[in-house]
Protein backbone atom coordinates (compact mmCIF):
# COMPACT_ATOMS: atom_id res chain seq x y z
CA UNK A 1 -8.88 -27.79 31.66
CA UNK A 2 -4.88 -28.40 31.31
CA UNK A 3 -2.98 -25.74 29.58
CA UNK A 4 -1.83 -26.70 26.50
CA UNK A 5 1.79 -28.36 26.27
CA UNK A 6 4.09 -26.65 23.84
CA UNK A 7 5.01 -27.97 20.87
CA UNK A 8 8.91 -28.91 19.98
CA UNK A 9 9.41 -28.19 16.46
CA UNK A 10 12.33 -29.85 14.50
CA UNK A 11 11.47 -27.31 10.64
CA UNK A 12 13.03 -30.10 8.43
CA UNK A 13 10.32 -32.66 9.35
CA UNK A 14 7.98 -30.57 8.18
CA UNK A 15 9.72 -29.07 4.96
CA UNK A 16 9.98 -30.34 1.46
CA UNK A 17 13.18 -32.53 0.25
CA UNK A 18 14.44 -28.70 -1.06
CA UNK A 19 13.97 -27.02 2.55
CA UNK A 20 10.44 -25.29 0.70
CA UNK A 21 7.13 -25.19 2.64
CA UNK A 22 5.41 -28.47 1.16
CA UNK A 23 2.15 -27.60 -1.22
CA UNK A 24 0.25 -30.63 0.42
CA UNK A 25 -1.49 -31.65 2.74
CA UNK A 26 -3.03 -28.53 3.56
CA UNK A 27 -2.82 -29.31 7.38
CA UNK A 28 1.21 -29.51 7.46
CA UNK A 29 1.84 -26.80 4.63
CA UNK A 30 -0.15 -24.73 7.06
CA UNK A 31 1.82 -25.79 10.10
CA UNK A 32 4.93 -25.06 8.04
CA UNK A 33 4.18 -21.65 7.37
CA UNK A 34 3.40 -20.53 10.59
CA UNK A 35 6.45 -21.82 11.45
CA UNK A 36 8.29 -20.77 8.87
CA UNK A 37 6.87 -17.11 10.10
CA UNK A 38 8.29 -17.43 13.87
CA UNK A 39 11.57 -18.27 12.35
CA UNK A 40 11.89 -15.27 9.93
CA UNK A 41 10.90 -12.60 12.85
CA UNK A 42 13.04 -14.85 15.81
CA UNK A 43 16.17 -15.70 13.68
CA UNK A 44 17.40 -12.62 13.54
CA UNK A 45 16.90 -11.62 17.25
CA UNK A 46 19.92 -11.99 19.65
CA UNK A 47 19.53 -14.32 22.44
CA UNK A 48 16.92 -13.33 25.43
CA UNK A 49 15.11 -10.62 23.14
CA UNK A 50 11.77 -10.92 22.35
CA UNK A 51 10.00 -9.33 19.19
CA UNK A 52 6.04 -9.22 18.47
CA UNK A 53 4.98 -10.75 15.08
CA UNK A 54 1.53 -9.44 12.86
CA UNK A 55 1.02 -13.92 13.77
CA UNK A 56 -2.65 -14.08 15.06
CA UNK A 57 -3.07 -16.58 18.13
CA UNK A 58 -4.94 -18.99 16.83
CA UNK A 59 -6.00 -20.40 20.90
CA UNK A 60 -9.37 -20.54 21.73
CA UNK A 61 -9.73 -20.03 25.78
CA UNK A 62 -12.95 -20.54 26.55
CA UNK A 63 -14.16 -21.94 23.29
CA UNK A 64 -13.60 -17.75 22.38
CA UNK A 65 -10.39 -17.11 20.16
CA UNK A 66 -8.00 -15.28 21.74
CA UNK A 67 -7.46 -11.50 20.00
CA UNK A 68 -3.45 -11.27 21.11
CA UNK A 69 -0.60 -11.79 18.25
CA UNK A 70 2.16 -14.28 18.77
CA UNK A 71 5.96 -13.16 20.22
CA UNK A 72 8.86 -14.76 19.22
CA UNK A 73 11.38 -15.20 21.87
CA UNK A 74 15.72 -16.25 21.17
CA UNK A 75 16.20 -18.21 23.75
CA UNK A 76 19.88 -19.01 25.48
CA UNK A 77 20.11 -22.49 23.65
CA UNK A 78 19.12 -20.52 20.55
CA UNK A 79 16.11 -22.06 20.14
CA UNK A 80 12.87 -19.96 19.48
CA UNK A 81 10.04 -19.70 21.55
CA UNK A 82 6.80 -18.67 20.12
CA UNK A 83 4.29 -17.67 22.49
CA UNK A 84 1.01 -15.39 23.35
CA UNK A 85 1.56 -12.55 26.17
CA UNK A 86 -2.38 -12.29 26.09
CA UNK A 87 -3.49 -15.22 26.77
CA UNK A 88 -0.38 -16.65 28.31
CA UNK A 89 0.44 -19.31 26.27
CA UNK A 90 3.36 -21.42 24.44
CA UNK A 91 3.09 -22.57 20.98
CA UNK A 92 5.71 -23.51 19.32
CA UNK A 93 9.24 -24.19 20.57
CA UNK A 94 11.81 -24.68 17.74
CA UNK A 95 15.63 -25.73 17.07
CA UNK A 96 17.44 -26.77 14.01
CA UNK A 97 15.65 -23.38 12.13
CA UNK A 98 19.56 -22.33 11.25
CA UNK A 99 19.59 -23.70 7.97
CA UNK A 100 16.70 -22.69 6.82
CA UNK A 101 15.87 -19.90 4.46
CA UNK A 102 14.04 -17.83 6.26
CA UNK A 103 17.21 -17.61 9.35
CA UNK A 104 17.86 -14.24 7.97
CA UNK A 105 14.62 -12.78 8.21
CA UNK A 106 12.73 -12.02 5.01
CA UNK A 107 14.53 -12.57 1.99
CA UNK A 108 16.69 -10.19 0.08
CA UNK A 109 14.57 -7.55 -2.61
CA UNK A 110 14.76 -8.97 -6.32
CA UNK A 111 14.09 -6.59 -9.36
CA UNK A 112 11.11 -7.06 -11.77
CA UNK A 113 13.28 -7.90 -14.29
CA UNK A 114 15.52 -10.63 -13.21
CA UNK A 115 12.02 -12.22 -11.39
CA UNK A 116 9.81 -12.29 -14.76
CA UNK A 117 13.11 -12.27 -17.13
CA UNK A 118 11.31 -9.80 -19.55
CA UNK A 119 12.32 -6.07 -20.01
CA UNK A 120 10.62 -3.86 -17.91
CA UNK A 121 12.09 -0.63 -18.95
CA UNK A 122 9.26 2.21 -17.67
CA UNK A 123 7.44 3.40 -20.97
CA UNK A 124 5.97 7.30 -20.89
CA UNK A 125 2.62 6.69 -20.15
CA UNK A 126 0.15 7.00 -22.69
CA UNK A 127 -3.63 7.92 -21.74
CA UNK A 128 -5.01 4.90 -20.98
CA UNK A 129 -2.04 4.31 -18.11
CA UNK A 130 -2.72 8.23 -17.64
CA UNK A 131 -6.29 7.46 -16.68
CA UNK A 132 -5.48 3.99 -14.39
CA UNK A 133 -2.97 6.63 -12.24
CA UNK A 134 -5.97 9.14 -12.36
CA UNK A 135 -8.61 6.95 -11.82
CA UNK A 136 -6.63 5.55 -8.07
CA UNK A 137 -5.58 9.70 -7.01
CA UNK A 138 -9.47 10.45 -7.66
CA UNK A 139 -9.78 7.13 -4.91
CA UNK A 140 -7.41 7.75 -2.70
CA UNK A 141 -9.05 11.76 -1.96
CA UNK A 142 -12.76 10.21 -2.10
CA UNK A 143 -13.93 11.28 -5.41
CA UNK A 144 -16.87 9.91 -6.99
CA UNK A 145 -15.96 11.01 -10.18
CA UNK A 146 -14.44 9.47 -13.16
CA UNK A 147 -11.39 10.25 -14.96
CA UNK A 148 -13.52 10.96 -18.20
CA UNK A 149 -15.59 13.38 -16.02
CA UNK A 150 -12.54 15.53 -14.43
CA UNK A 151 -11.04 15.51 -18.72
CA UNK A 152 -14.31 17.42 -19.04
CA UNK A 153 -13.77 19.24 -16.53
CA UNK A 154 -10.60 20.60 -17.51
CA UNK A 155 -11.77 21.69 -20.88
CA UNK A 156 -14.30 23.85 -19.57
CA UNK A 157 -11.72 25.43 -16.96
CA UNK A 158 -9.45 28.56 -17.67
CA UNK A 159 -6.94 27.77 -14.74
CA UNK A 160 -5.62 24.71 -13.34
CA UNK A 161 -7.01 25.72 -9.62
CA UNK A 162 -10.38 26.19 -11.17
CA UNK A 163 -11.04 22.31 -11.78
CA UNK A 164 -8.99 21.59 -8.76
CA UNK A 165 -11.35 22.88 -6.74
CA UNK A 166 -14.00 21.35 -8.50
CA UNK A 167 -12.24 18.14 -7.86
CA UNK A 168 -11.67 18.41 -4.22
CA UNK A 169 -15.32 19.69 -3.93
CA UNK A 170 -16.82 16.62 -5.08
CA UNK A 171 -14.86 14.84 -1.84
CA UNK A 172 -17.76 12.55 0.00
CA UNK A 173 -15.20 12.91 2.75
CA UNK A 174 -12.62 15.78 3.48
CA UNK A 175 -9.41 14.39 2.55
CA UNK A 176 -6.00 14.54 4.10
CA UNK A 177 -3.38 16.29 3.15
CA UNK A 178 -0.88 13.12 2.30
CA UNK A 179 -3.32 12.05 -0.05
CA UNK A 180 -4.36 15.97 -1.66
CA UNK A 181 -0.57 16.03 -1.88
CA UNK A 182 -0.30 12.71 -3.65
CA UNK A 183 -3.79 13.76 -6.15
CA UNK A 184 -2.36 17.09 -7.53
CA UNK A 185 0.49 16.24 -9.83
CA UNK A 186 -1.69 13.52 -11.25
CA UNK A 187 -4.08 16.39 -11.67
CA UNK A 188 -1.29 18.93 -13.43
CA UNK A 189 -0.23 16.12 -15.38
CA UNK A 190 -3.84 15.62 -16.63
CA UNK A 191 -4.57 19.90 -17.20
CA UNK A 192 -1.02 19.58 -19.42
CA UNK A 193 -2.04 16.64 -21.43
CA UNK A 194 -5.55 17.96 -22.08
CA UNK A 195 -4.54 21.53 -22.62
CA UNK A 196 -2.29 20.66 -25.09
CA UNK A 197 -4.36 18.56 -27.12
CA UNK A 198 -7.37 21.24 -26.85
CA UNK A 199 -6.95 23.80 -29.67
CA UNK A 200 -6.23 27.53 -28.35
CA UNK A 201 -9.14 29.55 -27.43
CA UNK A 202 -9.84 32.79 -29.48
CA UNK A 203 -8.95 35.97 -27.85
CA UNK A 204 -11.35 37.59 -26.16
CA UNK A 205 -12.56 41.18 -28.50
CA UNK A 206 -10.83 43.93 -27.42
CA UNK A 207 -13.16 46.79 -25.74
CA UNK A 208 -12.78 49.81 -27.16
CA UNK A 209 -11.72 52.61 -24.33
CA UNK A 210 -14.87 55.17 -23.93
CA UNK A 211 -14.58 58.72 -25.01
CA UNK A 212 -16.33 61.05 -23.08
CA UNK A 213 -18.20 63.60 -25.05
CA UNK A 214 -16.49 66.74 -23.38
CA UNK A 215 -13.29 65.09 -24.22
CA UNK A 216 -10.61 66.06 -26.41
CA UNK A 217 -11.29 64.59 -30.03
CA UNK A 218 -8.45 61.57 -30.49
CA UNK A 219 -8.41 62.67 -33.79
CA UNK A 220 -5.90 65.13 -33.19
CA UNK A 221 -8.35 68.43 -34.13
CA UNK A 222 -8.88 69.96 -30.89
CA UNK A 223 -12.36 69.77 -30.37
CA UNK A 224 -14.49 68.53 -28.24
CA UNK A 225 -15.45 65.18 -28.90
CA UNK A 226 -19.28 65.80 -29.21
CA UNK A 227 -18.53 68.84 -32.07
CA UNK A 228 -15.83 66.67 -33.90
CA UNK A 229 -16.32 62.41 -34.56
CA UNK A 230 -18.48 61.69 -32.04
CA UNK A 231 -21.28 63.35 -34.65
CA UNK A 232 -19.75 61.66 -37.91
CA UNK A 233 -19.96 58.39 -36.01
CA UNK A 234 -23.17 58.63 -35.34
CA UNK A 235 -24.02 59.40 -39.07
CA UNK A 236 -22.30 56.63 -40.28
């Protein structure tokens, strides 16, 4: 079976009359992207580097697809080569990618903002949003529970590290540290919004300090405690 020839690739015959990837037919906006992809990895490169792309092969040897990912290669002439080190084949070989908007490699960062035109000012966030950012840290350590569940939780608790642990215990998995780091000042923020909308707890009744019977009286009299209050208390 004869290898496969490579394909010479002129972008602009493939591109909308505005240089965009074309929405149909689905065959050639396909082919467009993928091409589009080699040039926004190979554009950048200078000439005789090489640089591997996250582009599956898409070659079947042996009626089997191939697993490799496709390398983009500058080549003297400037053109770029896009190719397959694993199972040794060319794909695409293409010139006139200059003008296009992907020569600079991927395209500069935009803000919210100017993209949706609306004010996206961050807001303090309330308890629903509260429970959202709760509800992912409680996902990314492998809790099963919910965020209404760990709000319990914390009104039950005396100390932050008591529902912590309590938290972290209910981990199907152990998790790692990155993500435990990530989980606890979502959980502090939590204890503080809940403790603060939770009414103080009473003090607990002070104990009165025991008086031995041989004792001095506190009373001041001199006595032992057994011949002085000790006997009107128990008369009382």
């Amino acid at each position: 079976m004869a290898e496969p020839k490579v394909t010479v690739v002129n972008p602009a015959h493939w591109l909308d009359e505005h240089g965009a990837i074309p929405h149909e037919p689905v065959e050639l906006r396909n082919r467009a992207l993928r091409v589009a992809q080699c040039i926004e990895y190979g554009g950048s490169l200078k000439r005789g580097h090489a640089r591997e792309t996250l582009i599956p092969c898409k070659r079947r040897p042996n009626r089997a697809s191939c697993p490799g990912l496709m390398w983009v290669l500058k080549q003297s002439d400037d053109a770029i080569l896009a190719f397959c080190m694993t199972c040794k084949c060319d794909e695409y070989l293409i010139y006139a990618w200059e003008e296009t908007q992907w020569a600079e490699g991927p395209m500069e960062a935009v803000s919210v903002a100017e993209m949706a035109g609306v004010d996206v000012t961050p807001k303090p966030p309330g308890p629903e949003s509260r429970d959202e950012q709760l509800a992912r840290a409680l996902t990314l350590i492998g809790s099963p529970l919910a965020p209404a569940e760990v709000r319990r939780m914390i009104t039950a608790a005396r100390v932050p590290s008591e529902f912590m642990h309590a938290v972290l215990g209910s981990c199907t998995i152990g998790p790692d540290l990155s993500s435990v780091e990530r989980c606890i000042p979502v959980l502090i923020n939590v204890w503080n919004e809940v403790q603060g909308q939770s009414p103080p707890r009473p003090p607990a009744p002070a104990r009165k300090a025991k008086i031995g019977p041989n004792e001095r009286c506190p009373c001041g009299s001199g006595k032992k405690y057994k011949r002085c209050c000790m006997l009107e208390e128990r008369l009382r």
